[in-house]
N, C-alpha and C. Protein backbone atom coordinates (compact mmCIF):
# COMPACT_ATOMS: atom_id res chain seq x y z
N UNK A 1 115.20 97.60 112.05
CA UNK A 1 114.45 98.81 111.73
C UNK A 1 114.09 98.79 110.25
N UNK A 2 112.73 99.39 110.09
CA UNK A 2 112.34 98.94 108.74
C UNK A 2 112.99 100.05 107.82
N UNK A 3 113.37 100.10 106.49
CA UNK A 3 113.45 101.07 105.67
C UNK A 3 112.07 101.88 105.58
N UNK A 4 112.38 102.93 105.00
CA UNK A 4 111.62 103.92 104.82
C UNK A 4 111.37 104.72 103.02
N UNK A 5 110.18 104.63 102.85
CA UNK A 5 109.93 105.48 101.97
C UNK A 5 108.97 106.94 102.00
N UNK A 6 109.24 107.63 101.38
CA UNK A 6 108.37 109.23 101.17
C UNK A 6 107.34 109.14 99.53
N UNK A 7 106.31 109.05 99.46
CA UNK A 7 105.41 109.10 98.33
C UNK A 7 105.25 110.37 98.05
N UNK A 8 105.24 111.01 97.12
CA UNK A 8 105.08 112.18 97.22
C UNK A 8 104.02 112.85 95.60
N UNK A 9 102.92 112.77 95.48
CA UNK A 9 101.90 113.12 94.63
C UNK A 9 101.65 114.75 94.42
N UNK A 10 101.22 114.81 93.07
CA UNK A 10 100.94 115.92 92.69
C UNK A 10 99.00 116.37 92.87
N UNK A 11 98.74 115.34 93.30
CA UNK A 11 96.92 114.86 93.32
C UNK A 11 96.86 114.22 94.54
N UNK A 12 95.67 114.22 94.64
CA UNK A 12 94.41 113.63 95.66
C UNK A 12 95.07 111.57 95.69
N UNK A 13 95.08 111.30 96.42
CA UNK A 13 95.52 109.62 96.47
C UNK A 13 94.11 109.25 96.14
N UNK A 14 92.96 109.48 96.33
CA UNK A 14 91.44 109.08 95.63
C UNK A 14 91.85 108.56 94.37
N UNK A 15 92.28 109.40 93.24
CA UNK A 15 92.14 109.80 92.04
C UNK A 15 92.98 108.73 91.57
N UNK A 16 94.12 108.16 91.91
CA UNK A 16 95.33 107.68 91.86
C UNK A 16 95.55 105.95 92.09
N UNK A 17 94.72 105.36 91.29
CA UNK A 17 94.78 103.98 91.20
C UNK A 17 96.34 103.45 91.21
N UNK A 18 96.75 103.71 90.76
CA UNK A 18 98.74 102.93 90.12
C UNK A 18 99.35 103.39 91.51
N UNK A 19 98.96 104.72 92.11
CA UNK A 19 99.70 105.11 93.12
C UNK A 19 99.29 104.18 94.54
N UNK A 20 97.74 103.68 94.51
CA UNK A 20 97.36 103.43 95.93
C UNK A 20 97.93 101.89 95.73
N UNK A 21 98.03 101.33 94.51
CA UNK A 21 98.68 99.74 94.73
C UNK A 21 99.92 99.87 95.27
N UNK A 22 100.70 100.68 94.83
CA UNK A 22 102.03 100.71 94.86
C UNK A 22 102.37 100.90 96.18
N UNK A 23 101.74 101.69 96.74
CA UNK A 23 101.88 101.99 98.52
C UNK A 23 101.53 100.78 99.12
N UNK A 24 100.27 100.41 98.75
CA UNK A 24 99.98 98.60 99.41
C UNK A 24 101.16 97.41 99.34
N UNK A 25 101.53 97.68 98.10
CA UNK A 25 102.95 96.77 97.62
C UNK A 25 104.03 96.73 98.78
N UNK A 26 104.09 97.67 98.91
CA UNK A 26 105.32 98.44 99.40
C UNK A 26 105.31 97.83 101.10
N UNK A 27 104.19 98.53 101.51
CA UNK A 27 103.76 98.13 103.24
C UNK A 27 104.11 96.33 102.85
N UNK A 28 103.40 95.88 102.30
CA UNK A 28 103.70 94.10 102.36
C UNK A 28 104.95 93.76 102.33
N UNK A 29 105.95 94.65 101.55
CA UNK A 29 107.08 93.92 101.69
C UNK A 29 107.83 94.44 102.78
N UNK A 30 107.13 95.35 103.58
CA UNK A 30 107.44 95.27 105.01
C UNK A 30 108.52 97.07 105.10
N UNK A 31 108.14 98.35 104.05
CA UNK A 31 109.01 99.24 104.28
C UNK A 31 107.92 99.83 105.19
N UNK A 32 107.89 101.06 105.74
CA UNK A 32 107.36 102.11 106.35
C UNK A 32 107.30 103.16 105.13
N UNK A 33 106.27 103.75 105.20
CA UNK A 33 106.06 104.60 103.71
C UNK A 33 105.04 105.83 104.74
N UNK A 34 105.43 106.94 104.39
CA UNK A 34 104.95 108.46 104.39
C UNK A 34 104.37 108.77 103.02
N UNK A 35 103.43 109.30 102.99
CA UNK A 35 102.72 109.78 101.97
C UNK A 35 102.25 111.63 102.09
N UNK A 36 102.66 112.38 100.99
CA UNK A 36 102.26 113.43 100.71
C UNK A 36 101.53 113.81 99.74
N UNK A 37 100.28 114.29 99.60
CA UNK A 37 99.94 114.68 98.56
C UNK A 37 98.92 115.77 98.50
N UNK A 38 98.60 116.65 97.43
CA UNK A 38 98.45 118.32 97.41
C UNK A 38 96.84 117.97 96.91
N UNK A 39 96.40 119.55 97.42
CA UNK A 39 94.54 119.27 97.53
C UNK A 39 94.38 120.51 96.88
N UNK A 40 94.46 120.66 95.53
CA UNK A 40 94.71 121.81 94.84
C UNK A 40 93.59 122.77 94.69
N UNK A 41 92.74 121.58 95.15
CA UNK A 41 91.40 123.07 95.19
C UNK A 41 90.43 122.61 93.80
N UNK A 42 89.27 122.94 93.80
CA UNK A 42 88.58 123.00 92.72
C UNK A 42 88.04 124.30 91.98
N UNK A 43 88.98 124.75 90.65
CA UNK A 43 88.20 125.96 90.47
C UNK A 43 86.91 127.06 90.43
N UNK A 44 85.98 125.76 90.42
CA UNK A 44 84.52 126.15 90.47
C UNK A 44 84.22 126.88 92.20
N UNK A 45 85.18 126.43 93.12
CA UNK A 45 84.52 126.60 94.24
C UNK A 45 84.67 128.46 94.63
N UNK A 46 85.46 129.08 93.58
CA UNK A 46 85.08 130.66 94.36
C UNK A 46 84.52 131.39 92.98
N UNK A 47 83.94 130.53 92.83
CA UNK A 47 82.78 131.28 91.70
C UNK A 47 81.61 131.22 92.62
């Protein structure tokens, strides 16, 4: 059974170059990885 990891971001994974290698890294060396991350909204949009 593979180990497991939880990613867990304060941002969009788009935005997040260092973060999306690191998840790729990770899958290759064969863990299972969950990813969370928050969609905070853009202030402009309730203007």
């Amino acid at each position: 059974m593979p180990e497991k990891l939880l990613f867990i971001s304060p941002g969009n994974l788009t935005v997040n170059p260092r973060l999306q290698k690191e998840l790729k890294l990770t899958v290759l060396k064969g863990f299972e990885i969950d990813f969370v991350g928050l969609f905070l909204g853009n202030r402009s949009e309730n203007i």
